[in-house]
Protein backbone atom coordinates (compact mmCIF):
# COMPACT_ATOMS: atom_id res chain seq x y z
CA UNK A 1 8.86 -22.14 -14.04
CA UNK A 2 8.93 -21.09 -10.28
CA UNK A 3 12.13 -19.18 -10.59
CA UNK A 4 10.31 -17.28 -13.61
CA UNK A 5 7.71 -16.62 -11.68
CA UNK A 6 9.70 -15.31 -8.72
CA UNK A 7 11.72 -13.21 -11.38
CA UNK A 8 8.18 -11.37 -13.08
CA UNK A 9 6.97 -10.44 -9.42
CA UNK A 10 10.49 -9.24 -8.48
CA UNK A 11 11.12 -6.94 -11.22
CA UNK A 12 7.28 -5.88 -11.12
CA UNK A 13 6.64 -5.24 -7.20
CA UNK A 14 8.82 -2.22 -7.58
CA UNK A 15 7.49 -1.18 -10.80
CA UNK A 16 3.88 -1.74 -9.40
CA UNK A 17 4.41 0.31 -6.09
CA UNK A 18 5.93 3.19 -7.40
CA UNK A 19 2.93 3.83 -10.34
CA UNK A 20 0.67 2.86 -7.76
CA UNK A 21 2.06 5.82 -5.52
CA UNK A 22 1.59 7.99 -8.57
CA UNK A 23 -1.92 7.50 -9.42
CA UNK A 24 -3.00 7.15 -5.85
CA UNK A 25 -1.73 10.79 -5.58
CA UNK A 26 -3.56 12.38 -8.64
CA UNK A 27 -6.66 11.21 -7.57
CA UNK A 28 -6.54 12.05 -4.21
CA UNK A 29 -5.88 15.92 -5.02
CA UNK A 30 -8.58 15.48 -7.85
CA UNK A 31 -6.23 15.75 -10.90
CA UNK A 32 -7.92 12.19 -12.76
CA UNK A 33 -7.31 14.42 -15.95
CA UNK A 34 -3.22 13.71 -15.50
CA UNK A 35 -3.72 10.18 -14.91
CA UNK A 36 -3.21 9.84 -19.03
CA UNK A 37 0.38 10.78 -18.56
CA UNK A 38 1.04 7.82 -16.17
CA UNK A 39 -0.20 5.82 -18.87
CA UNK A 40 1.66 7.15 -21.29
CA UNK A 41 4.84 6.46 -19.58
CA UNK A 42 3.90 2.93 -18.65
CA UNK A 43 2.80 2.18 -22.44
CA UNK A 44 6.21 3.16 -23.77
CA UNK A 45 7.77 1.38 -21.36
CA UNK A 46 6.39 -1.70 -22.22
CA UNK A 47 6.69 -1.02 -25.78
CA UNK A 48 10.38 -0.61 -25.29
CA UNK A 49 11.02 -3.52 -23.12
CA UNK A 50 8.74 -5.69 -25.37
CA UNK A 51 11.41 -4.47 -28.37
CA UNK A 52 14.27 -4.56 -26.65
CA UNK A 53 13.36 -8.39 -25.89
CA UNK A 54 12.80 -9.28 -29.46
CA UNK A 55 15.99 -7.48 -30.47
CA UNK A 56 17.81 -9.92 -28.26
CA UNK A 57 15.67 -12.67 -29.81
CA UNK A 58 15.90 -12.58 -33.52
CA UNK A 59 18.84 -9.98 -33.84
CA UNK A 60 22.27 -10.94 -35.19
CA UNK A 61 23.74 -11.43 -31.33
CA UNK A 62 22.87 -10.83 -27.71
CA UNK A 63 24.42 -8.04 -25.66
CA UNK A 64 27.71 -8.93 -23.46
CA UNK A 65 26.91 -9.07 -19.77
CA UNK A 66 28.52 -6.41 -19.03
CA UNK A 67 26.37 -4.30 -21.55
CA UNK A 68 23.66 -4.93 -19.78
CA UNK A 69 24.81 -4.69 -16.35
CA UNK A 70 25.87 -1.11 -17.94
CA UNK A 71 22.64 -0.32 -19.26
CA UNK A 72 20.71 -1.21 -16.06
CA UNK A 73 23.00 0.52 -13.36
CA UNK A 74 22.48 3.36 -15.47
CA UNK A 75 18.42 3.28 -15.93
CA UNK A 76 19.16 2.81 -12.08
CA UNK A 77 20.85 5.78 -11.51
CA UNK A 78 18.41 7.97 -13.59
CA UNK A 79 15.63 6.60 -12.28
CA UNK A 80 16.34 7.53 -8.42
CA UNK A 81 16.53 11.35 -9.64
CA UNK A 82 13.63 11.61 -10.99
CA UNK A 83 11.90 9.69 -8.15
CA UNK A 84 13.76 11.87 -6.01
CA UNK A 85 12.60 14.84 -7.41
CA UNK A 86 8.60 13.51 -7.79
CA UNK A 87 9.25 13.02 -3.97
CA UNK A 88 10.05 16.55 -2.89
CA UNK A 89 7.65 17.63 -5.82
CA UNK A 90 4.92 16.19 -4.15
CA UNK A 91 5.55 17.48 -0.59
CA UNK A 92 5.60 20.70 -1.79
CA UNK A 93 2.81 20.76 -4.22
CA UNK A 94 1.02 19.64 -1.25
CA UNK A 95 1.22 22.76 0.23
CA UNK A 96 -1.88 23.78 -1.86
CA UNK A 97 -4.13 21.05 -2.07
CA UNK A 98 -6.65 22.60 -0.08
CA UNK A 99 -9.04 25.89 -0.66
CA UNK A 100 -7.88 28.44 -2.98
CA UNK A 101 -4.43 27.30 -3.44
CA UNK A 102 -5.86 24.24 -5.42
CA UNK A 103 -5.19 25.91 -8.92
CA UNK A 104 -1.85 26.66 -7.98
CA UNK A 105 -0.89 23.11 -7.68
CA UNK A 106 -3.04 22.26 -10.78
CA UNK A 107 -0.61 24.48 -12.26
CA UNK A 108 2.65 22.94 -10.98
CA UNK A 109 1.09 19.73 -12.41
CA UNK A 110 0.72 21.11 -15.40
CA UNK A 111 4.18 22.28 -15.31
CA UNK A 112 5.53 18.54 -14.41
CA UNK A 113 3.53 16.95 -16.80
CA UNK A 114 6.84 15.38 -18.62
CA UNK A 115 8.26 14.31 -15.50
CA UNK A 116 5.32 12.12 -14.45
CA UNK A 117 5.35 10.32 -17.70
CA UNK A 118 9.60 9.91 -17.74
CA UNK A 119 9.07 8.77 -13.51
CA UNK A 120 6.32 6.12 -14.81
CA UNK A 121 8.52 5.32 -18.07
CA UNK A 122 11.53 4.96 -15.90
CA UNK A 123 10.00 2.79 -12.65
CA UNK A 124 8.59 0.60 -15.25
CA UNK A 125 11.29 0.69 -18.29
CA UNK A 126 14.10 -0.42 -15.83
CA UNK A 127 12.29 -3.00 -14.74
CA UNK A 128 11.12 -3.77 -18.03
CA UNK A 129 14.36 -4.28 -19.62
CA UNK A 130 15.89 -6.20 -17.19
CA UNK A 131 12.98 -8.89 -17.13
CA UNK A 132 13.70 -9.13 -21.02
CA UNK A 133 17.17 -9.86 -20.36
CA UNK A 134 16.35 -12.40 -17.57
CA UNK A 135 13.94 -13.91 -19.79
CA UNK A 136 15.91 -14.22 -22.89
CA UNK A 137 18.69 -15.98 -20.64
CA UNK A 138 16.47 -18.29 -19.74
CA UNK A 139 14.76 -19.31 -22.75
CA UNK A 140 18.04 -19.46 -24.62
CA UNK A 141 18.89 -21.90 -21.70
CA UNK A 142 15.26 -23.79 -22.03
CA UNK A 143 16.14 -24.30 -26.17
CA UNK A 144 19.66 -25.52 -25.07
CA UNK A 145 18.95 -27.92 -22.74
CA UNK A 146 15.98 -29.36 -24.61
CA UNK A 147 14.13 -30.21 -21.90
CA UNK A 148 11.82 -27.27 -21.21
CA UNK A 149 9.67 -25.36 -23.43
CA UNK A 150 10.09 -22.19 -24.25
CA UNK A 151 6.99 -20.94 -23.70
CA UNK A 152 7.49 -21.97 -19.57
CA UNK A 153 9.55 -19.20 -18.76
CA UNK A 154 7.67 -16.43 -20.28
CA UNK A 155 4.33 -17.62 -18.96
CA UNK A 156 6.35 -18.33 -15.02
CA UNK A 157 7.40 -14.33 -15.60
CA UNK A 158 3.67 -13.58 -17.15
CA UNK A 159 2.12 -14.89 -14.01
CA UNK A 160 4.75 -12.87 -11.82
CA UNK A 161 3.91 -9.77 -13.33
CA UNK A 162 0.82 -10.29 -13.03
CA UNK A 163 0.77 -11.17 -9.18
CA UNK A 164 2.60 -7.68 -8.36
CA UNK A 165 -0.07 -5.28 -10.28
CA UNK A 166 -2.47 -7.14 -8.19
CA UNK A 167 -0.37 -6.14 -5.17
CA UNK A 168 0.34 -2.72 -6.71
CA UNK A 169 -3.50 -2.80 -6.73
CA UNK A 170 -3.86 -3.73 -3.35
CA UNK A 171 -1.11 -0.89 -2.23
CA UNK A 172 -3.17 1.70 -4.13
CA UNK A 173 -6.40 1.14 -2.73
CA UNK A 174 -4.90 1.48 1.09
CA UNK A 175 -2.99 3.94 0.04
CA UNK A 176 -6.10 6.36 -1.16
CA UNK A 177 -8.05 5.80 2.25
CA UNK A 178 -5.30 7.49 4.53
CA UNK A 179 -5.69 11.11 4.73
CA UNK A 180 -3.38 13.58 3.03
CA UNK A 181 -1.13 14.01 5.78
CA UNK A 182 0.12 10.67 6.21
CA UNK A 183 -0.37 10.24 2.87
CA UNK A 184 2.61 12.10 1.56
CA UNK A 185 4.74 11.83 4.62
CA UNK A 186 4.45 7.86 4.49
CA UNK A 187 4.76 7.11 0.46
CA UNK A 188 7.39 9.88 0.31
CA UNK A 189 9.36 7.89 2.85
CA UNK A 190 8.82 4.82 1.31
CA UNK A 191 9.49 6.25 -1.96
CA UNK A 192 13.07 7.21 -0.30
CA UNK A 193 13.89 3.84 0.84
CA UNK A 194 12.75 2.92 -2.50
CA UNK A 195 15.42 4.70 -4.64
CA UNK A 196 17.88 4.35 -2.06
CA UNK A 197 18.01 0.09 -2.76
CA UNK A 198 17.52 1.23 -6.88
CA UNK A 199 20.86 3.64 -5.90
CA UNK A 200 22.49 0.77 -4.53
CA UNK A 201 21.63 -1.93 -6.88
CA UNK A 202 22.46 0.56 -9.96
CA UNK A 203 26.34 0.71 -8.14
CA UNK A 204 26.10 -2.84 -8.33
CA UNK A 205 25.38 -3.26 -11.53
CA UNK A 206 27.78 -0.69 -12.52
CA UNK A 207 30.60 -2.77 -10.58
CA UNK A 208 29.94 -5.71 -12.23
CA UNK A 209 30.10 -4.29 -15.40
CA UNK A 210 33.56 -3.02 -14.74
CA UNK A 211 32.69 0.89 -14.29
CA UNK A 212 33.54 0.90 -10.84
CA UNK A 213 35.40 -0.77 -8.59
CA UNK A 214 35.04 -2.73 -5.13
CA UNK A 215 33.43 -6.14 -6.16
CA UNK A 216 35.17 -8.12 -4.34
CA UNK A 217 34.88 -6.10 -1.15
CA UNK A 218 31.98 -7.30 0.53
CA UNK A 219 30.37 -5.06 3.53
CA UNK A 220 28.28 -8.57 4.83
CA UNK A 221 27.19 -11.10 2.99
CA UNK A 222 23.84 -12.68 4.66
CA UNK A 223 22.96 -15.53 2.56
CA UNK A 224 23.46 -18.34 4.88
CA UNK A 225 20.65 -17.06 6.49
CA UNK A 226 18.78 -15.21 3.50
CA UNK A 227 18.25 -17.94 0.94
CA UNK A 228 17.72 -15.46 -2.21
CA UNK A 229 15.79 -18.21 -3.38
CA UNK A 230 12.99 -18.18 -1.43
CA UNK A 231 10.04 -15.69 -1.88
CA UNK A 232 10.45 -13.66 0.86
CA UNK A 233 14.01 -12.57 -0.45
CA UNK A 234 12.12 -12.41 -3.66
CA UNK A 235 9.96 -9.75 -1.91
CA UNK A 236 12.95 -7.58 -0.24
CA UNK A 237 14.56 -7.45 -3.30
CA UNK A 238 11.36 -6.51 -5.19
CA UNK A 239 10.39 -3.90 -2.93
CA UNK A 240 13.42 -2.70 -1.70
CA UNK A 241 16.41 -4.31 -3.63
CA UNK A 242 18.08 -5.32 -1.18
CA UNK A 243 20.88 -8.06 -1.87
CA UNK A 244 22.01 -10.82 1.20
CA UNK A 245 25.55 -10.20 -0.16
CA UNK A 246 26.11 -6.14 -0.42
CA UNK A 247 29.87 -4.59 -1.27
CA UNK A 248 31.09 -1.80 0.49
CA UNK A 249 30.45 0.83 -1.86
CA UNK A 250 26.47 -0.08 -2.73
CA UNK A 251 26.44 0.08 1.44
CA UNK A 252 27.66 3.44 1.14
CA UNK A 253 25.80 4.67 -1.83
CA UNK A 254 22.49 3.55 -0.07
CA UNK A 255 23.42 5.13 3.31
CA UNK A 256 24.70 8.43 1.72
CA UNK A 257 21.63 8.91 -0.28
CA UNK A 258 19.00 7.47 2.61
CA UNK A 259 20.19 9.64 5.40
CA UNK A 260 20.69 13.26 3.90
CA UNK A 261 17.60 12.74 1.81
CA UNK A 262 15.21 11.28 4.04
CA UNK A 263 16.23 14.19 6.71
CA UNK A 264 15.79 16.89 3.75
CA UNK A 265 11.92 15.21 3.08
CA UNK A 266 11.06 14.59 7.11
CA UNK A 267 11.96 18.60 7.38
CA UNK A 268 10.16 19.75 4.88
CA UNK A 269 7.20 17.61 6.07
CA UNK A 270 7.18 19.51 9.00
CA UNK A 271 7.65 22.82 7.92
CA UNK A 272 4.70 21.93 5.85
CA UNK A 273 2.77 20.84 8.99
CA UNK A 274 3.21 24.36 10.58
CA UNK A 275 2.64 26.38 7.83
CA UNK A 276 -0.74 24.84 7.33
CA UNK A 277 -1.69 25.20 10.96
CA UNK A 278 -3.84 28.15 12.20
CA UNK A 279 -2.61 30.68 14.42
CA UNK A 280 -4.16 29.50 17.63
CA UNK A 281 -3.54 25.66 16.70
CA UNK A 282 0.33 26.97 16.25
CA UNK A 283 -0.02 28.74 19.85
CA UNK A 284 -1.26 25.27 21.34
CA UNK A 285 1.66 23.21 19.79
């Protein structure tokens, strides 16, 4: 039941932080009204993962692993665009949040109101799906062996999930009493990191479903001293995916995306920075 558990609040810490982000960011710029669209997104999700788990239940067969490894490097890949592109969003909506500018990034809101419900869909559909897969492995296990019951592993993930929205929670409410500034130069970074262990689990799973190669080619493999048993590897791999035993080419796709990306976001922070300044406070600097 433990290992359920530490499954639920592995696939939902990510999940968690990244609507968390999202709603901590509407209501700070005083756009509650959108908050309906993260919502949205996160009720389909759930709707989707809930049917995609009863389709592997009661339908006809089970998909091969490397189906689903497919289907989850994939959600993986889309899902780091479109946080990519709520990232830079962001930092340059902010641009307006004070004064008369407000309406102008009301209307760029307006404007991304699909992407904030496919961002929510995606942070918590991938994650979704993926715990229905885990959990259908392990209750077909719990019928075969005969000596657990079923329901264990569902409530072990239940209670999971549940401990990472109250963390999610808990992320929100510190994230809403920083001020702006740090606000979106902090989450934006940590959004980055973010996507760039989603990039490099996606490759992953996209290796070991055959797509692409370099499996067997391990960059370092940390394990001896990472048990990915124990809940603090359950928490780096939660938060920021990361694997004790990473292959060359997930190493690469993390660095290639991190780097270029996170220097793109850190100069647009600043030129942010200075155009908001005044005059004399631009003199001073």
């Amino acid at each position: 039941m433990f290992a359920n558990y530490l499954i639920g609040l592995r696939e939902g810490l990510e999940a968690a932080l990244v609507v968390s982000i999202l709603v901590a960011y509407l209501v700070k710029t005083e756009r509650r009204h959108l908050l309906p669209r993260i919502w949205m997104g996160v009720g389909i999700a759930v709707v989707i993962s809930l049917g995609f788990g009863a389709l592997l239940t009661f339908g006809p067969r089970g998909l091969t692993f490397e189906a689903q490894e497919a289907i989850g490097g994939a959600l993986s890949i889309v899902a780091v665009g479109f946080v990519t592109w709520m990232v830079f969003w962001m930092a340059g909506a902010a641009k307006g949040i004070s004064g008369e500018l407000r309406g102008k990034v009301d209307d760029a809101a307006e404007g991304a109101r699909w992407s904030l419900i496919v961002v929510a869909l995606l942070a918590v559909g991938r994650e979704g799906l993926e715990t229905a897969l885990f959990l259908w492995a392990a209750t077909q296990t719990a019928t075969a062996d005969g000596h657990t019951a079923t329901w264990e592993p569902l409530l072990g993930a239940a209670l999971g999930l549940a401990t990472a929205v109250v963390l999610g929670y808990l992320f929100y409410r510190g994230a809403i009493r920083i001020n702006l500034s740090r606000f979106f130069l902090w989450t934006g970074a940590f959004l980055i990191v973010v996507a760039a262990g989603v990039l490099s689990y996606g490759v992953h799973d996209l290796q070991e479903a055959g797509i692409l190669p370099g499996l067997g080619n391990v960059l370092f493999d940390v394990s001896d001293v990472i048990d990915p048993t124990t809940w603090y590897a359950t928490v780096l791999k939660g938060v920021f995916n990361f694997s004790p035993a990473t292959t060359v080419l997930e190493g690469l796709a993390w660095l290639l995306y991190l780097v270029p990306t996170m220097t793109l976001f850190l100069l647009k922070m600043r030129r942010r920075d200075k155009q908001d300044r005044s005059p004399a406070q631009r003199v001073a600097a």
